[in-house]
Protein backbone atom coordinates (compact mmCIF):
# COMPACT_ATOMS: atom_id res chain seq x y z
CA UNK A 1 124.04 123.13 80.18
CA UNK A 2 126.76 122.49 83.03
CA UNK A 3 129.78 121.74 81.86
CA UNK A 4 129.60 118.61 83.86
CA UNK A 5 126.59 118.02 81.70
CA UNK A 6 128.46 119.06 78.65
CA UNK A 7 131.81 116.75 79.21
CA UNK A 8 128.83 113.57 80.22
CA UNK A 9 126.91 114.10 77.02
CA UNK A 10 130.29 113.79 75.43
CA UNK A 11 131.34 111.20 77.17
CA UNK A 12 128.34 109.01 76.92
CA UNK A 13 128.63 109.32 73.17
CA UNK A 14 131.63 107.89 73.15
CA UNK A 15 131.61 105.09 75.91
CA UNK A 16 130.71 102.74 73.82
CA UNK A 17 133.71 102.97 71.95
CA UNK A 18 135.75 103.46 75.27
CA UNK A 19 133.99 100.00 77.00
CA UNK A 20 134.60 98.15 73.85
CA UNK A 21 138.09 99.93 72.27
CA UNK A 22 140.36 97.26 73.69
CA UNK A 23 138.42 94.11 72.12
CA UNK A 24 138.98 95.49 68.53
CA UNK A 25 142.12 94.39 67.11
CA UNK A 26 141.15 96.33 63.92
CA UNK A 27 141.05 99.99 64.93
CA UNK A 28 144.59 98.71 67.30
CA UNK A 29 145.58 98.07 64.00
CA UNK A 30 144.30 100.89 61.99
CA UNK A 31 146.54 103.90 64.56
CA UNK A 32 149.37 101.13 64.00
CA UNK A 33 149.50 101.29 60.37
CA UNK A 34 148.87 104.71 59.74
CA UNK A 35 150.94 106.03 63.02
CA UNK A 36 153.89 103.28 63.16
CA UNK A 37 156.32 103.52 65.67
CA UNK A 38 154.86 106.67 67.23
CA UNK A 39 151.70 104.91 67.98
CA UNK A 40 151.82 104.71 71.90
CA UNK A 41 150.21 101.70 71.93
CA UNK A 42 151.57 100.51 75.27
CA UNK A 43 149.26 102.80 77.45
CA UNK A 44 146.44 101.90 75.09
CA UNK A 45 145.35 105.22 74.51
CA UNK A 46 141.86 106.41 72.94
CA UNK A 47 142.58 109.07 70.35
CA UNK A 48 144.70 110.81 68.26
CA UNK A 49 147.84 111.47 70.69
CA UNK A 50 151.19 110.19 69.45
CA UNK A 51 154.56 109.00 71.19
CA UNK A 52 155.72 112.07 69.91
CA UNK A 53 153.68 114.43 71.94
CA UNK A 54 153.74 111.96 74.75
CA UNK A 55 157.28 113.12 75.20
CA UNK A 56 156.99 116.38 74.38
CA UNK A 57 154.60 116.69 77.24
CA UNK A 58 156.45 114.82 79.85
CA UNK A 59 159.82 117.50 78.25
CA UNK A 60 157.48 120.55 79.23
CA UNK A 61 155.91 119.66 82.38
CA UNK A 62 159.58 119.91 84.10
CA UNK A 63 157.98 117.38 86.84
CA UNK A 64 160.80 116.42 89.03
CA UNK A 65 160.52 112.81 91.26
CA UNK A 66 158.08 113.01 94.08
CA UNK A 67 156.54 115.74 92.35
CA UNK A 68 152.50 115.72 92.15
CA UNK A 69 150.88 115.62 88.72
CA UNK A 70 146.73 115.86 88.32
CA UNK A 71 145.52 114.68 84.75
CA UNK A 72 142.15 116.69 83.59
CA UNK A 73 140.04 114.70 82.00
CA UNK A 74 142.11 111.28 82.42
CA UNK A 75 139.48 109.02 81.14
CA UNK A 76 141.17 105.29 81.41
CA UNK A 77 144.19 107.54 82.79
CA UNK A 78 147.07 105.35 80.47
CA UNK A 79 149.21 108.99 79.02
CA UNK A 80 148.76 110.45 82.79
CA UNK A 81 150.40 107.36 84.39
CA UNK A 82 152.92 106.87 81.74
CA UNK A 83 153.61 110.63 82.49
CA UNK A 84 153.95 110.17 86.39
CA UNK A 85 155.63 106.75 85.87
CA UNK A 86 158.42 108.46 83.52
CA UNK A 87 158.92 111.38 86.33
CA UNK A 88 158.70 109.53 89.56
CA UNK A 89 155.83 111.50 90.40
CA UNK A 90 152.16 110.79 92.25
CA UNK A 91 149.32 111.24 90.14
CA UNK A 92 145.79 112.42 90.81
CA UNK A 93 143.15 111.60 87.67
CA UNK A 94 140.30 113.39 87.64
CA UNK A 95 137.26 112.56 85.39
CA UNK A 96 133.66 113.16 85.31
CA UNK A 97 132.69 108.97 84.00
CA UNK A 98 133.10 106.96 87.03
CA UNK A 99 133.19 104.39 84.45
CA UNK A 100 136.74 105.84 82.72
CA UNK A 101 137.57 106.32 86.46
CA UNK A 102 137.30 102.71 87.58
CA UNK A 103 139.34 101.16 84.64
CA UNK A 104 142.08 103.48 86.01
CA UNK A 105 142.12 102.27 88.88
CA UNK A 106 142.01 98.95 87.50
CA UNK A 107 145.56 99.60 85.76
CA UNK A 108 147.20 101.44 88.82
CA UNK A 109 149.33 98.45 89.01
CA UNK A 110 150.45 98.32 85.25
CA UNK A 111 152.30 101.43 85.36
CA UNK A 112 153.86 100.95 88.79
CA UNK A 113 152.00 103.10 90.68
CA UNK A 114 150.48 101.53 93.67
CA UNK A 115 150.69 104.06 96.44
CA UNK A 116 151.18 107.10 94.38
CA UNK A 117 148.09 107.60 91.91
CA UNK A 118 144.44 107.99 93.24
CA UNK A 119 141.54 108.72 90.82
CA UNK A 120 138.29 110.85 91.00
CA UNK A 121 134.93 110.97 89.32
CA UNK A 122 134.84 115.20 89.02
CA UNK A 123 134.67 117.73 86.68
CA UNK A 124 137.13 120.17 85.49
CA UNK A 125 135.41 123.07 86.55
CA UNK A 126 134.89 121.66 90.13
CA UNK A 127 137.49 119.20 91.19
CA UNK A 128 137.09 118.92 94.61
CA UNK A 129 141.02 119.26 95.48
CA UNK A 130 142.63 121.89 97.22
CA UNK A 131 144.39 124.90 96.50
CA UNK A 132 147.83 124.91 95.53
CA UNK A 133 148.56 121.52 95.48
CA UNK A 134 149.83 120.24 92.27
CA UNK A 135 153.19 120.94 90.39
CA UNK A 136 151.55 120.63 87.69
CA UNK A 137 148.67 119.72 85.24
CA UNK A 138 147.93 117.90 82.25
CA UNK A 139 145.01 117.34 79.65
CA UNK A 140 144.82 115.78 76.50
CA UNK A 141 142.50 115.98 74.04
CA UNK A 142 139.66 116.83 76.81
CA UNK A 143 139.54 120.70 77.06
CA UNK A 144 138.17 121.27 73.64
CA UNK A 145 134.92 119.93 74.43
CA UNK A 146 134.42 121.68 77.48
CA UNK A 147 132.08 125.04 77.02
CA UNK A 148 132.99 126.99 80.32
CA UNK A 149 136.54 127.28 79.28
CA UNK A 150 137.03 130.16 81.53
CA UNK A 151 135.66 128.02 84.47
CA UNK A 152 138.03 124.89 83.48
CA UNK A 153 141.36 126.94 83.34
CA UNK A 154 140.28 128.81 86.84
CA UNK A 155 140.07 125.61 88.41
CA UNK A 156 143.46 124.40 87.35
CA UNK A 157 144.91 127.71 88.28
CA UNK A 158 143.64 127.17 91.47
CA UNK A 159 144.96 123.95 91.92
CA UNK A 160 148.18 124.40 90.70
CA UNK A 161 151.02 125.58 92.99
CA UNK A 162 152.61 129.55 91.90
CA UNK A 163 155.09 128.34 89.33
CA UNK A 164 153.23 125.46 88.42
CA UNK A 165 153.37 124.38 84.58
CA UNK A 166 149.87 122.94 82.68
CA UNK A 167 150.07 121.15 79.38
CA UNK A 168 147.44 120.11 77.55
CA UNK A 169 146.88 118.77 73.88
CA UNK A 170 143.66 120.46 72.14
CA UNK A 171 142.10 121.18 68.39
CA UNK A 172 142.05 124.97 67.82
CA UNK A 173 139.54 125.89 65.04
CA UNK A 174 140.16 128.85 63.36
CA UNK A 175 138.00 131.10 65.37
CA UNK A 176 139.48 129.96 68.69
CA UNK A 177 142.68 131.47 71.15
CA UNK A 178 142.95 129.66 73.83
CA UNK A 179 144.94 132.22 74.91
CA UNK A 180 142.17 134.34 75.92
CA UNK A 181 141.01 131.60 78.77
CA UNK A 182 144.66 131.28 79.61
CA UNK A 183 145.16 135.04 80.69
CA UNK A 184 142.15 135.37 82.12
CA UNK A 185 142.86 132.38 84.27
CA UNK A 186 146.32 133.98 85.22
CA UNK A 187 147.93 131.13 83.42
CA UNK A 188 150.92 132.96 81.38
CA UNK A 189 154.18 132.39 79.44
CA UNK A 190 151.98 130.61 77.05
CA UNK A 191 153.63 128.29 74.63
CA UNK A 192 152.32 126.71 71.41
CA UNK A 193 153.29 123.94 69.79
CA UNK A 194 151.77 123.36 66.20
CA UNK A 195 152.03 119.77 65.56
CA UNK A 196 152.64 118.98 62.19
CA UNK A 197 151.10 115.89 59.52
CA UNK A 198 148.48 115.53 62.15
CA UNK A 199 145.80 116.19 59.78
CA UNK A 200 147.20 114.26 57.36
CA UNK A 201 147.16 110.98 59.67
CA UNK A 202 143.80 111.61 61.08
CA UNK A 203 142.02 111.79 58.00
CA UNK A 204 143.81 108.66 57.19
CA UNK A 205 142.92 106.78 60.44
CA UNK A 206 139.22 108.16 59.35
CA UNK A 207 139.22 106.55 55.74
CA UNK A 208 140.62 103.11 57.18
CA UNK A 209 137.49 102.97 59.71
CA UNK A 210 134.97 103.62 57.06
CA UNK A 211 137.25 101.27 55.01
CA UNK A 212 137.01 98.40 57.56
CA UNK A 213 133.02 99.07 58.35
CA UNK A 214 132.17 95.30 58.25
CA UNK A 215 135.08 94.43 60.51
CA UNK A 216 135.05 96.95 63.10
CA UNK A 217 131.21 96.36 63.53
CA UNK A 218 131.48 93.08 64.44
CA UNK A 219 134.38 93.60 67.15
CA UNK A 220 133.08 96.45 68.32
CA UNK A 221 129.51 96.52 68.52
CA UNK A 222 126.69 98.12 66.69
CA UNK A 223 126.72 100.92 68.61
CA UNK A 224 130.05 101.84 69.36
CA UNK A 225 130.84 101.27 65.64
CA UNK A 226 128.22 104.00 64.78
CA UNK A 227 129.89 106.82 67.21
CA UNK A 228 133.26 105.78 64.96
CA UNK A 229 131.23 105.89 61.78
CA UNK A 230 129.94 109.18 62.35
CA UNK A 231 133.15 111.29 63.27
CA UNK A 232 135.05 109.22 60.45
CA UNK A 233 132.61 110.72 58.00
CA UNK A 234 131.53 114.11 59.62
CA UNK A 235 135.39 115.44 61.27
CA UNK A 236 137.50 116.04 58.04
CA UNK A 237 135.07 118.88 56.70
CA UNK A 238 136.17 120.74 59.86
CA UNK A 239 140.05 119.95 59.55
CA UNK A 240 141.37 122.10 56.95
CA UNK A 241 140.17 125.04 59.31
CA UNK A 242 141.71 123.65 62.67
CA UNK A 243 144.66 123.10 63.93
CA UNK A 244 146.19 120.74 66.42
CA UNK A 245 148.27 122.30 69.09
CA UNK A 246 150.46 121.21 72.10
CA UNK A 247 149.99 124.33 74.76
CA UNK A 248 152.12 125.31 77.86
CA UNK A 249 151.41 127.83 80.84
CA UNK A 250 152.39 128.54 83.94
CA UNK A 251 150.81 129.54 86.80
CA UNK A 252 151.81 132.86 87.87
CA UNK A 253 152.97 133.66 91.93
C-alpha cells in the first residue's frame, strides 16, 4: 500500500467526522470541558492538540515575517494558518483529501491570509514543490499514520531550505524512535518534547464521547459517530505504552 493510499484510507475513515465536526456542539463542548482554556478552539481544530503546544510550535519554528511555512498534512489547515498568521509568514498546506483541502481554502480569509497561503491536494512523500524552498515545516498529529516514514521525512528534507527547522506533533509507542527516520533523512539536532497529562485528558475526552453516545449521534451522524465510537473505546488500551511528543529538527547544510 502507497502511502498515499495509506494517509486516504485514514482519511476516509475519518471524514465523516471531519465533514460533520463543526455541526456538533457536543464534542466542541466535550475538548472545552476537559481541556479549558488551552482548548484552541478558535482555529477549530480536529484532535487532540492544545493551545499549549500551539505555542510551543510557533516558539520552535523560529519563523521570522515573510518567511515561508508548508504544513504536512494540513487537513482543514486552522493550526498552520494560525501559525503563519502569528509569524507574518506565507503558508503552503499540503494534504492528500481535496476535501480537507477545499475547506482551507474556504477559511484563507479568516486568518488573514489572502495573498500569502495556497493549498494542495498531495502527499507527504510526493509534494510536488521544489527544492529548498521552505524555512520551515510543520505537522501535527499526521506523521504517525504514515507507513513510509523514511519517504515522508526525505521529502521534507528536500523541501526545506539548509538550516531549515520542522516541527511536528506525533504519538510514539513504545517500540518507535522517530529518530531513526530523522537521521536518515539528514534532519538533526533533534529535540523532544514529552508533553505531559496528555493521556490523562484524552482518555477523558474518550469517556465523555461514549458518555454522550445518544447526543453526539444525532448531531453528528450515524456514521461519523461510529468512527468516534470506535477510537473512544479501542485507543486507551494502547496509551499506557505511548507517549505524546512535540519533535524538532533541522535540516542540515
Amino acid at each position: 500500500m502507497t502511502q498515499a493510499t495509506d494517509a486516504l484510507a485514514a482519511e476516509a475513515r475519518y471524514r465523516p467526522v471531519l465533514e460533520n465536526q463543526s455541526k456538533s456542539p457536543t464534542l466542541r463542548g466535550i475538548y472545552e470541558h476537559v481541556y479549558g482554556a488551552d482548548y484552541p478552539q478558535d482555529i477549530d481544530p480536529f484532535g487532540f492538540l492544545t493551545r499549549s503546544e500551539l505555542r510551543y510550535i510557533s516558539d520552535r519554528l523560529e519563523l521570522a515575517p515573510g518567511g515561508r511555512l508548508v504544513d504536512m498534512g494540513c487537513g482543514r489547515g486552522g493550526p498552520g494558518m494560525w501559525l503563519a498568521q502569528e509569524a507574518g509568514a506565507e503558508l503552503v498546506g499540503i494534504d492528500v483529501a481535496p476535501e480537507g483541502v477545499a475547506e482551507a481554502r474556504s477559511r484563507v480569509a479568516e486568518f488573514g491570509l489572502q495573498g500569502r497561503a495556497r493549498f494542495t491536494a498531495a502527499s507527504c512523500t510526493q509534494t510536488g514543490e521544489a527544492d529548498d524552498v521552505f524555512d520551515a515545516a510543520v505537522s501535527i498529529d499526521v506523521l504517525w499514520m504514515i507507513t513510509d516514514k523514511v519517504a515522508a521525512f526525505r521529502e521534507i528534507a528536500r523541501i526545506l531550505r539548509p538550516g531549515g527547522r520542522l516541527v511536528f506533533s506525533t504519538w510514539q509507542p513504545e517500540y518507535l524512535d522517530y529518530g531513526w527516520f530523522l537521521d536518515a533523512a539528514g534532519l538533526t539536532e533533534v529535540n523532544r518534547l514529552y508533553v505531559e497529562g496528555w493521556r490523562d485528558r484524552q482518555t477523558a475526552v474518550y469517556e465523555e464521547i461514549l458518555r454522550r453516545r445518544d447526543a453526539l449521534a444525532e448531531e453528528l451522524g450515524d456514521a461519523a459517530a461510529t468512527v468516534l465510537f470506535d477510537e473512544a473505546t479501542e485507543t486507551p488500551a494502547l496509551l499506557p505504552t505511548t507517549q505524546r511528543i512535540v519533535v524538532t529538527a533541522t535540516r542540515t547544510g
